[in-house]
Protein backbone atom coordinates (compact mmCIF):
# COMPACT_ATOMS: atom_id res chain seq x y z
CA UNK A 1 94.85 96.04 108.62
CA UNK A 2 96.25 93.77 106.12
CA UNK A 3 95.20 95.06 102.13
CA UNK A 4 93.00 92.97 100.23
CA UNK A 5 92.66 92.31 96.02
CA UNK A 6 90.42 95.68 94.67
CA UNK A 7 86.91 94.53 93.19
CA UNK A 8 85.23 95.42 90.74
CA UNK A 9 83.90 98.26 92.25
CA UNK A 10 83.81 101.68 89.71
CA UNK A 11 84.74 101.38 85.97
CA UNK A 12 85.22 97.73 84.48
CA UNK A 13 88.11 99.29 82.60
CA UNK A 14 90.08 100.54 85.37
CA UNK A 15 93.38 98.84 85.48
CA UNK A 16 93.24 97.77 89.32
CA UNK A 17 90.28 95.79 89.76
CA UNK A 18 91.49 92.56 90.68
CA UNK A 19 95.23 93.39 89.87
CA UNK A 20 96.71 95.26 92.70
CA UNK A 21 95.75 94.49 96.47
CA UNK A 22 95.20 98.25 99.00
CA UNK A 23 92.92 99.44 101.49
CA UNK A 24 90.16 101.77 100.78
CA UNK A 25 90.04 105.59 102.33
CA UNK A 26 87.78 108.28 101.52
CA UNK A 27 89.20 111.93 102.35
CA UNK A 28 86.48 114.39 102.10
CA UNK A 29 85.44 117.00 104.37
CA UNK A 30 82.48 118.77 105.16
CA UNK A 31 83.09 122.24 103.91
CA UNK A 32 81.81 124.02 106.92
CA UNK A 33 83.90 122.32 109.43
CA UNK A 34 86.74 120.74 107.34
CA UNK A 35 86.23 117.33 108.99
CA UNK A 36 85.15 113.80 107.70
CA UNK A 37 81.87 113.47 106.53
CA UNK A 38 79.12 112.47 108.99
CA UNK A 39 78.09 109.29 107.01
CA UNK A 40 79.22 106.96 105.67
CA UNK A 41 78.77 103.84 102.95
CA UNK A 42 81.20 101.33 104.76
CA UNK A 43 79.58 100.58 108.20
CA UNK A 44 78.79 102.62 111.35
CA UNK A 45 82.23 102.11 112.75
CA UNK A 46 85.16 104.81 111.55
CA UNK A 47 88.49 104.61 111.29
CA UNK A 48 90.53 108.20 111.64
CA UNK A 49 94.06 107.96 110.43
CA UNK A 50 96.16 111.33 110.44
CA UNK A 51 96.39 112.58 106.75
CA UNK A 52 99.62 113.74 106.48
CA UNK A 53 100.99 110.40 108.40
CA UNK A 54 99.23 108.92 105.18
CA UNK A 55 100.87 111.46 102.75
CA UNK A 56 104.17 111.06 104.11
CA UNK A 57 104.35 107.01 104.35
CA UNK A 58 103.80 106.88 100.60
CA UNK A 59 106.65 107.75 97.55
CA UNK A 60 103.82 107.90 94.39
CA UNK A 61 99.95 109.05 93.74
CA UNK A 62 98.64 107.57 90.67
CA UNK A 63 94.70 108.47 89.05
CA UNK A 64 93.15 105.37 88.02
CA UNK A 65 89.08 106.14 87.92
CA UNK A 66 86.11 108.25 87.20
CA UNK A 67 82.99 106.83 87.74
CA UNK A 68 79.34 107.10 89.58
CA UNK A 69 76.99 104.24 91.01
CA UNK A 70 74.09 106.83 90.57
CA UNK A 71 74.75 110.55 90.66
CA UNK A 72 77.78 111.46 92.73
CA UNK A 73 80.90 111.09 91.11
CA UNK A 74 84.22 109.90 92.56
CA UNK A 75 88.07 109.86 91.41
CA UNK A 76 89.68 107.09 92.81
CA UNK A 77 93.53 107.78 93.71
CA UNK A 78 96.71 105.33 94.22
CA UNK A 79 99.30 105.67 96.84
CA UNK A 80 102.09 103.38 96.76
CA UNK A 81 105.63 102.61 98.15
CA UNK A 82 108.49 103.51 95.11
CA UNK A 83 109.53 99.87 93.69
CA UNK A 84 106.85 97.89 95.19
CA UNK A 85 105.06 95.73 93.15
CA UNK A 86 101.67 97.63 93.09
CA UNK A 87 104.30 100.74 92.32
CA UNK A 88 105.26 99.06 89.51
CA UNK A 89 101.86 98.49 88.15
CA UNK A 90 100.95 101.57 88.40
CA UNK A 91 104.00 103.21 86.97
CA UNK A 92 102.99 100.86 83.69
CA UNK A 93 99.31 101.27 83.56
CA UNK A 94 98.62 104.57 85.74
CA UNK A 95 98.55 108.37 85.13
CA UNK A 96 101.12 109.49 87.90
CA UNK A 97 99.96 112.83 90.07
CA UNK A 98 102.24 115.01 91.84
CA UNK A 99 101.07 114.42 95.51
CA UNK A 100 102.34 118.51 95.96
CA UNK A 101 100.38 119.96 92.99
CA UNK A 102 96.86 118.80 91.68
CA UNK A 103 93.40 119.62 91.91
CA UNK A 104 91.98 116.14 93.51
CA UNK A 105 94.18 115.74 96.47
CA UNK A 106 97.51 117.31 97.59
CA UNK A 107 100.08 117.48 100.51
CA UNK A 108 101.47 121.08 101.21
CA UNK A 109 104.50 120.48 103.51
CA UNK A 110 105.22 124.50 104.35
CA UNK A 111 101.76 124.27 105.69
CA UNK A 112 101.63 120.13 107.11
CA UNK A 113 98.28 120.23 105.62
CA UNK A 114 96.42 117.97 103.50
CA UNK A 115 93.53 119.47 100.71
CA UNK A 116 90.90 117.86 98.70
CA UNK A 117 88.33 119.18 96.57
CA UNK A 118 84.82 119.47 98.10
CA UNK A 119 83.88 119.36 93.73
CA UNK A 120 84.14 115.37 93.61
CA UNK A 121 84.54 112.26 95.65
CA UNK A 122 87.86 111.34 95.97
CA UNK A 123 88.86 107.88 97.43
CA UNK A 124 92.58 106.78 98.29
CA UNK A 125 93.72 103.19 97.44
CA UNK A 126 96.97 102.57 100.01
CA UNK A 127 98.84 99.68 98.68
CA UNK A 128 100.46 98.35 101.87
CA UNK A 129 99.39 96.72 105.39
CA UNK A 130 98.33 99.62 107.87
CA UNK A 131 99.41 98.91 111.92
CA UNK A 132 96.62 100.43 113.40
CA UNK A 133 97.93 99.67 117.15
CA UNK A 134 100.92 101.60 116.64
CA UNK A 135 99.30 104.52 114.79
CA UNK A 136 96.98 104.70 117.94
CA UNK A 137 99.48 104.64 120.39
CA UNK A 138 101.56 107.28 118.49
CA UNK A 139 97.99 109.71 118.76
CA UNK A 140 97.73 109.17 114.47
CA UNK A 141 94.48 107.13 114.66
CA UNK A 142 91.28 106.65 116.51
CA UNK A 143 87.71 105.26 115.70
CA UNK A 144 84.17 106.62 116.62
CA UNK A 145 80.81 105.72 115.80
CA UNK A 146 78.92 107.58 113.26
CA UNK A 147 76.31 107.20 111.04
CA UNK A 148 75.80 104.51 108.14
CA UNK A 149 74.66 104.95 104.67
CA UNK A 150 74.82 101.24 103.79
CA UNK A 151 75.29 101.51 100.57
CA UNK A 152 78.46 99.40 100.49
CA UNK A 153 78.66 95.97 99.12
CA UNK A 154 81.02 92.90 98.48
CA UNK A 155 82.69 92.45 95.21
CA UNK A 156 82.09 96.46 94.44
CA UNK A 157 78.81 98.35 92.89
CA UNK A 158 78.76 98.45 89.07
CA UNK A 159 79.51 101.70 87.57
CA UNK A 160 76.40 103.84 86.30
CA UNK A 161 76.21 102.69 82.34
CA UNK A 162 73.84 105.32 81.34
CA UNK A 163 75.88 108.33 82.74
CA UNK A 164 77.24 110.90 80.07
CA UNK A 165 79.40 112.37 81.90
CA UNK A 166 81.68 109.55 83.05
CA UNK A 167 81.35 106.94 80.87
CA UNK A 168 83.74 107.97 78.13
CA UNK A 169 83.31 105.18 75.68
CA UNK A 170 80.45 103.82 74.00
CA UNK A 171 78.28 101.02 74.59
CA UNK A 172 79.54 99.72 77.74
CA UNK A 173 82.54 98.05 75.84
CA UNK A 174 85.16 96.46 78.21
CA UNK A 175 87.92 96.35 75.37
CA UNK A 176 87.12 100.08 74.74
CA UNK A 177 87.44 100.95 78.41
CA UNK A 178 90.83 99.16 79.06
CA UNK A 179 92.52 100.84 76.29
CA UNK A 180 90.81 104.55 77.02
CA UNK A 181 92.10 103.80 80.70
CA UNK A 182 95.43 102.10 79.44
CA UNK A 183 95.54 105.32 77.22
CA UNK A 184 95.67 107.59 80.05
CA UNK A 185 99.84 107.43 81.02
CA UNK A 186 100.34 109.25 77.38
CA UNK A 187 100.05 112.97 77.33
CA UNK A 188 97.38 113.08 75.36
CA UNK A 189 95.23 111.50 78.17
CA UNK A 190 97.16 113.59 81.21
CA UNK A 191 96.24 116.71 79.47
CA UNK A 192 92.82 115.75 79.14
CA UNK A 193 92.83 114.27 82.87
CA UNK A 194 93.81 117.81 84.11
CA UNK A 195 91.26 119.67 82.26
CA UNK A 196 88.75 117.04 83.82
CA UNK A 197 90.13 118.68 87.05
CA UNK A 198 90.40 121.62 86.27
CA UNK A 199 86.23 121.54 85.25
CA UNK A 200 85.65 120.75 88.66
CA UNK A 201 86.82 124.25 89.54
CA UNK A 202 88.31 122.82 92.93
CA UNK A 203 87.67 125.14 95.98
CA UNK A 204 90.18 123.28 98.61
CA UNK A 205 89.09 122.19 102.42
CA UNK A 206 91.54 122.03 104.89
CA UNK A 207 91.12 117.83 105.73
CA UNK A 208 91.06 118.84 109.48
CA UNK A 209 93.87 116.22 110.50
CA UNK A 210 92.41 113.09 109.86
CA UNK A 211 90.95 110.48 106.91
């Protein structure tokens, strides 16, 4: 799979729409069994690529969004390749994450496990070309039908203007957003990007192998 230029999807002042080119992943469980989700928004046709193969191919996780289309909220994560060019944006414009230690997503290497909060949506952004054919012939990827939500559309859905909880400036104003969002690699912003987290009051789900 070769990445493609982010949309517009989420908040208009997130940094990455149409700036940095990745490939889409969402990561959450079901909390009863611990594997992906039984629908989905993209299509009827899944792709299942081994999360800590995932976690261990990338150097850097950045945060880069909060938003809803209607009521369900999602964070939307970076993972990039230290020095690449997308790396480099993000390292500018970006809130870095440890990938070992926070409350939307995290890699614990004594355990080989990968955890996400069941609180929040959490999407991953992968900044470089994925070779499925060689993940599946390693046993790191499969696909499967499942069901479709269809919710899904080209060029990205608009985030939810009238929501209180994520919209964090007033009025809808694109300058406003950029600079709240440019705002947020100060420590001002990280401090206020963990207690966002930290809100959420994260109960962790074992991400049973696979994205």
């Amino acid at each position: 799979m070769e990445t493609y230029m982010k949309d517009n999807n989420g908040d208009p002042g997130s940094p990455i729409n149409d700036a940095i080119k990745g490939l889409f992943f969402g990561v959450n469980v079901d909390k009863n069994t611990c594997d992906p989700r039984a629908f989905s928004p993209f299509g009827d046709r899944r792709l299942h690529i081994r999360a800590t193969v995932m976690m261990e191919a990338f150097d850097n996780l950045y945060f880069t969004d909060f938003y809803c289309n209607r009521k369900v909220h999602y964070v939307t994560l970076v993972l990039t390749m230290e020095g690449s060019v997308e790396d480099r944006f993000c390292s500018k414009n970006l809130l870095k994450l440890d990938p070992y230690k926070n409350s939307f997503l995290h890699f614990d290497v004594d355990e080989d496990e990968v955890y996400v909060t069941e609180n929040i949506m959490v999407e991953v952004l992968v900044t470089e070309d994925v070779d499925i054919k060689s993940l599946q012939q390693e046993g790191h990827a499969a696909f499967s039908q499942m069901k479709s939500t269809g919710t899904s559309r080209p060029g990205g859905i608009p985030k939810n203007p009238g929501c209180r909880t994520c919209n964090l400036y007033e009025n809808n104003n694109l300058a406003e957003a950029m600079q709240l969002f440019t705002n947020l690699v100060n420590e001002v912003s990280a401090q206020a990007v963990n207690a966002l987290a930290n809100q959420l009051t994260p109960s962790d789900f074992r991400n049973n192998g696979y994205w």
